[in-house]
N, C-alpha and C. Protein backbone atom coordinates (compact mmCIF):
# COMPACT_ATOMS: atom_id res chain seq x y z
N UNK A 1 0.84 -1.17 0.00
CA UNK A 1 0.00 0.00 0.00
C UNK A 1 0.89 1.24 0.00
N UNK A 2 0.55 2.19 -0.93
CA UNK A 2 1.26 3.23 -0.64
C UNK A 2 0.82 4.66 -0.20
N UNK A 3 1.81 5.48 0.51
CA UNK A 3 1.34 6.69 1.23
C UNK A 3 1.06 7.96 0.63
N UNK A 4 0.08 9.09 1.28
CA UNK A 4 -0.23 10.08 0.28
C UNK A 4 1.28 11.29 -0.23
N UNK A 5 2.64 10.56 0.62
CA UNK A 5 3.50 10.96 0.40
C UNK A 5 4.27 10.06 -0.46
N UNK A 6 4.50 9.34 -1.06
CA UNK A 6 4.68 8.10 -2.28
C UNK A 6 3.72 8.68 -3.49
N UNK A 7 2.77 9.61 -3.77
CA UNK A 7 1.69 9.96 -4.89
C UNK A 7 2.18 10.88 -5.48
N UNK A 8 2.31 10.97 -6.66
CA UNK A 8 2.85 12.03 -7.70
C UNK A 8 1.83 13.17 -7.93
N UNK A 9 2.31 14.16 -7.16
CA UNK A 9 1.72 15.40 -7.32
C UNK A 9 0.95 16.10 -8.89
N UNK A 10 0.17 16.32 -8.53
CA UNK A 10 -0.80 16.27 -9.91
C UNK A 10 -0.69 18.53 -9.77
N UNK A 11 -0.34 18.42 -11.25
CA UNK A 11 0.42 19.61 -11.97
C UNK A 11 -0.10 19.68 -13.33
N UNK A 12 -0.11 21.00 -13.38
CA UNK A 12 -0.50 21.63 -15.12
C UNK A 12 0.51 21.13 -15.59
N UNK A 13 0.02 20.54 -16.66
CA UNK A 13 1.32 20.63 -17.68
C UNK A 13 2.14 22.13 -18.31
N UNK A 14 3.06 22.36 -18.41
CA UNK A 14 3.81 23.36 -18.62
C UNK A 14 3.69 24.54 -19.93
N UNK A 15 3.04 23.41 -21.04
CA UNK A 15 2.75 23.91 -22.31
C UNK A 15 0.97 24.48 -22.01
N UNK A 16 0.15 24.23 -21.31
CA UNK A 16 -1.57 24.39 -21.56
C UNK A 16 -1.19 26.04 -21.24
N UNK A 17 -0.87 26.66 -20.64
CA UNK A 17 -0.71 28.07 -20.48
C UNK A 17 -0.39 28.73 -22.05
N UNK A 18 0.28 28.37 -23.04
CA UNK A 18 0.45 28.71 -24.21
C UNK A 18 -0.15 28.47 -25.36
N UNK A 19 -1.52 27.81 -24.90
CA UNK A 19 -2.34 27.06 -25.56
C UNK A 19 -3.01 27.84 -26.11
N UNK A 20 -3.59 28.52 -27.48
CA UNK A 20 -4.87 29.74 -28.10
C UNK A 20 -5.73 28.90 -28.68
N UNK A 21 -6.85 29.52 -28.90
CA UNK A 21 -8.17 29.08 -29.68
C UNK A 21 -7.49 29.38 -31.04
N UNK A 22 -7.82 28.51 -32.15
CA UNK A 22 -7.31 28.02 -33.60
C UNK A 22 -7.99 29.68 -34.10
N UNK A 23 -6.87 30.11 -35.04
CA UNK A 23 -7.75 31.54 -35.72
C UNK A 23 -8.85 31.22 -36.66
N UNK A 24 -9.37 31.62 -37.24
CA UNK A 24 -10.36 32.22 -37.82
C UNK A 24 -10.13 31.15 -39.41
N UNK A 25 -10.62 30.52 -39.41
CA UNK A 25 -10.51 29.27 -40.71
C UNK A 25 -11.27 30.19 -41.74
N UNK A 26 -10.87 29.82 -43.31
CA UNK A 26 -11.73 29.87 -43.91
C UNK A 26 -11.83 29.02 -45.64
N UNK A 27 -13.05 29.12 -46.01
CA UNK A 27 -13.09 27.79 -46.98
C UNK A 27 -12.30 28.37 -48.41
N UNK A 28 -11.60 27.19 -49.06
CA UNK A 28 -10.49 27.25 -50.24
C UNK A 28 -11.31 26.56 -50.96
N UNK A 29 -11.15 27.04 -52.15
CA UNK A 29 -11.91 26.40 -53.49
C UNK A 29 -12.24 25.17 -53.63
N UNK A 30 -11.01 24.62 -53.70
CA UNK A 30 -10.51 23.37 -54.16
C UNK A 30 -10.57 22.11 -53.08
N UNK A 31 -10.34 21.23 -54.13
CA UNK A 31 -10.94 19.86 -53.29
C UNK A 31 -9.33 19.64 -53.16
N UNK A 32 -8.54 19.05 -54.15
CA UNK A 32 -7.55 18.45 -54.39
C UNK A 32 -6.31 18.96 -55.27
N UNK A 33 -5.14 19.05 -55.11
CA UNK A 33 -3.85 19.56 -56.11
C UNK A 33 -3.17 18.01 -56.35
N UNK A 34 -2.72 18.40 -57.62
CA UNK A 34 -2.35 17.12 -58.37
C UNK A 34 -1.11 17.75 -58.90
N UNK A 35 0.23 17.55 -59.31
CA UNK A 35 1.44 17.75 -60.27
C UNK A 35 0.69 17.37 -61.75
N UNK A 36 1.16 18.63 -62.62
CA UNK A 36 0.82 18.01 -64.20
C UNK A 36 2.54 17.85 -64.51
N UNK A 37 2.46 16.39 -64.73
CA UNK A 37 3.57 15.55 -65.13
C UNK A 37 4.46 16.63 -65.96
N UNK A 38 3.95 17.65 -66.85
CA UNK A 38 4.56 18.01 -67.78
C UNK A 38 5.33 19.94 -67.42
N UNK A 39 4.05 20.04 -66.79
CA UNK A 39 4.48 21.73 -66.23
C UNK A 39 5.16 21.59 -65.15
N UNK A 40 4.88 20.67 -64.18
CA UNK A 40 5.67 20.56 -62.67
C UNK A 40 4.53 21.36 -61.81
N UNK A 41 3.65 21.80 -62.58
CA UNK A 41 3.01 22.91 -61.49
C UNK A 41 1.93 22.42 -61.06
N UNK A 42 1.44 23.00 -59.58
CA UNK A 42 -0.21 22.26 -59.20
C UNK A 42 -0.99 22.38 -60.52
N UNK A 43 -1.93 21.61 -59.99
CA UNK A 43 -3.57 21.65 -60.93
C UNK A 43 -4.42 21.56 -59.68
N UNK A 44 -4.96 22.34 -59.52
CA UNK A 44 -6.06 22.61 -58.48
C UNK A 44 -7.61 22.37 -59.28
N UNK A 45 -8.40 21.10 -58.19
CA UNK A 45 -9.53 20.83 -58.91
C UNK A 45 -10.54 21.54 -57.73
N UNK A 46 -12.23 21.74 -57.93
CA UNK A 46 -12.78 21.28 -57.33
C UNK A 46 -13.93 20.16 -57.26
N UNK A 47 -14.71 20.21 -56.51
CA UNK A 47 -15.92 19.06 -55.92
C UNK A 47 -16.20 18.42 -57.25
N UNK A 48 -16.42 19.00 -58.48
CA UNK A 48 -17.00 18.43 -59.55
C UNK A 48 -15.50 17.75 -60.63
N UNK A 49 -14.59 17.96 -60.07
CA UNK A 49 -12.96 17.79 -60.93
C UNK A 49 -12.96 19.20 -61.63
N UNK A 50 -13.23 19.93 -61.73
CA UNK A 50 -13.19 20.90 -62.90
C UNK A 50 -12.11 21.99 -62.49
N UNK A 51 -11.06 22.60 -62.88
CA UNK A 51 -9.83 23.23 -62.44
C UNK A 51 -10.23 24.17 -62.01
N UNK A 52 -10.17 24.83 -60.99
CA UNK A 52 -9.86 26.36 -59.99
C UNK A 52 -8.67 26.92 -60.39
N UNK A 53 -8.85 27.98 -60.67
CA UNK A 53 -8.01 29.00 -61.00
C UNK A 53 -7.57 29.60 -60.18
N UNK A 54 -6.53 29.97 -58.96
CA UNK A 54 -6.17 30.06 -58.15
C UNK A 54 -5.10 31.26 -57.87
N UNK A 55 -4.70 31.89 -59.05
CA UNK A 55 -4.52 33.11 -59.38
C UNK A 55 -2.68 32.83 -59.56
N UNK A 56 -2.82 34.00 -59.74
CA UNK A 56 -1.48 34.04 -60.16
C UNK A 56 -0.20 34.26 -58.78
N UNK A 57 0.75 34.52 -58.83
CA UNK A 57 1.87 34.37 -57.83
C UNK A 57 3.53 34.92 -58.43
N UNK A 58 3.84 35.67 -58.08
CA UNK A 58 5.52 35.99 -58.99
C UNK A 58 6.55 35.01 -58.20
N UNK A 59 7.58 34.80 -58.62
CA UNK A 59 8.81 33.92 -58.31
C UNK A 59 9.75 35.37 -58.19
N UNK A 60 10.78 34.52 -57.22
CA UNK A 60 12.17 35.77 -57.00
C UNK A 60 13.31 34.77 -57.32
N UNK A 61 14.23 35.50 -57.57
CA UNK A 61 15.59 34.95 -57.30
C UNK A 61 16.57 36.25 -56.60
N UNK A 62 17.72 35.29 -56.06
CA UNK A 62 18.52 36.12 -55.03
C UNK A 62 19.60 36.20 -55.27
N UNK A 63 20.78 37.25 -55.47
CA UNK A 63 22.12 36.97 -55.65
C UNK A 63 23.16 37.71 -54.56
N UNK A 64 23.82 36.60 -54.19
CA UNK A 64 24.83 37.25 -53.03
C UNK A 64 26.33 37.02 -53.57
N UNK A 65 27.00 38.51 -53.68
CA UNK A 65 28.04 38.50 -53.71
C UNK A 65 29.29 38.67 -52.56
N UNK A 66 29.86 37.65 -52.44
CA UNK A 66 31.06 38.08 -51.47
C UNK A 66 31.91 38.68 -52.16
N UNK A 67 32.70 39.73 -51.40
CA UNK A 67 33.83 40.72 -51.14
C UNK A 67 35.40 40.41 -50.46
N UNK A 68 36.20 40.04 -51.04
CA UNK A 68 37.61 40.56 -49.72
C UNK A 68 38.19 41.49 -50.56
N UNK A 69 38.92 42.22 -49.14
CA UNK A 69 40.05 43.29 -49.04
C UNK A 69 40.59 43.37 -48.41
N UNK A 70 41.99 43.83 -48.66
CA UNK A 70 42.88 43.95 -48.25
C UNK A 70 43.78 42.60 -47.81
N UNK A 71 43.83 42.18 -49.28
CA UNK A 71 44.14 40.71 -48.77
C UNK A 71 45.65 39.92 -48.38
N UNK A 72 46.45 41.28 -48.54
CA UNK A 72 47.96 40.89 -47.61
C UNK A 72 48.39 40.95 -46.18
N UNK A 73 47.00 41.36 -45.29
CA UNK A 73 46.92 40.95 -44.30
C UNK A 73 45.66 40.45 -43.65
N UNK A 74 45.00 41.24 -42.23
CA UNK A 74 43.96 40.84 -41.55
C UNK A 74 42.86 40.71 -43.24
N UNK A 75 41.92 40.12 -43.53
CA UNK A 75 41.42 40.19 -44.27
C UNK A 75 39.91 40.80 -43.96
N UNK A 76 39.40 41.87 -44.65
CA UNK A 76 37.91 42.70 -44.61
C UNK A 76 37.04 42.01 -45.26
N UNK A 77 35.71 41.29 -44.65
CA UNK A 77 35.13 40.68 -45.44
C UNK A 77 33.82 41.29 -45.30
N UNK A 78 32.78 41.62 -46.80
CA UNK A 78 31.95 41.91 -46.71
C UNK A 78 30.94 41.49 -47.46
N UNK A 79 29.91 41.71 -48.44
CA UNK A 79 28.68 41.31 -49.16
C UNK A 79 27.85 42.23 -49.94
N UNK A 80 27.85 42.02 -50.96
CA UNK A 80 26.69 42.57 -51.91
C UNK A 80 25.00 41.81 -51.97
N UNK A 81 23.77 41.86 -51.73
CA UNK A 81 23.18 41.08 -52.02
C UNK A 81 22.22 42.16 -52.72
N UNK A 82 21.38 41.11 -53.29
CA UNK A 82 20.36 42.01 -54.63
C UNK A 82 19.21 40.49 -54.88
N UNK A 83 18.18 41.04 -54.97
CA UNK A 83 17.20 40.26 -55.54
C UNK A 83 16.08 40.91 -56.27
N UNK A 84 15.08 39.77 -57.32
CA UNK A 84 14.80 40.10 -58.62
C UNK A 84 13.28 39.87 -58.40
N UNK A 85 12.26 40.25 -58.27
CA UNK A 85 11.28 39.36 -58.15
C UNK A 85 9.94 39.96 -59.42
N UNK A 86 8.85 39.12 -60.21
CA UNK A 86 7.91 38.99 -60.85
C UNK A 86 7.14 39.18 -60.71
């Protein structure tokens, strides 16, 4: 038999204090995204299969250039960066 000093003290768990109500949902067109074998890109259907148009989106690219100077001694190192976006 064991004593009420042998009983593992019963405690909040540490995380329920950080716990929020889920935000604010809301409904997306589409049923399902599929890869077209040929574009690489989604195909967004919905309920009936019929494609959702889902709008458009631009792509970026990024370019980082490194720098040295003064390179017959302590060496200065620095960076160029630049990006391109659609």
């Amino acid at each position: 038999m064991t004593t009420a000093a042998e009983q593992p003290t019963a405690c909040r768990p540490w995380g329920a204090g950080r716990l929020a109500p889920y935000p604010t949902t809301s409904h997306r067109p589409h049923v399902s995204v599929v890869i077209d074998l040929d574009t690489q890109l989604g195909v967004f259907r919905d309920r009936a299969g019929l494609v959702v148009d889902m709008g458009k989106h631009g792509t970026s690219k990024g370019t980082e250039t490194s720098t040295t100077t003064n390179s017959d001694s302590a060496n200065d190192h620095g960076h160029d960066q630049d990006s391109e976006q659609d």
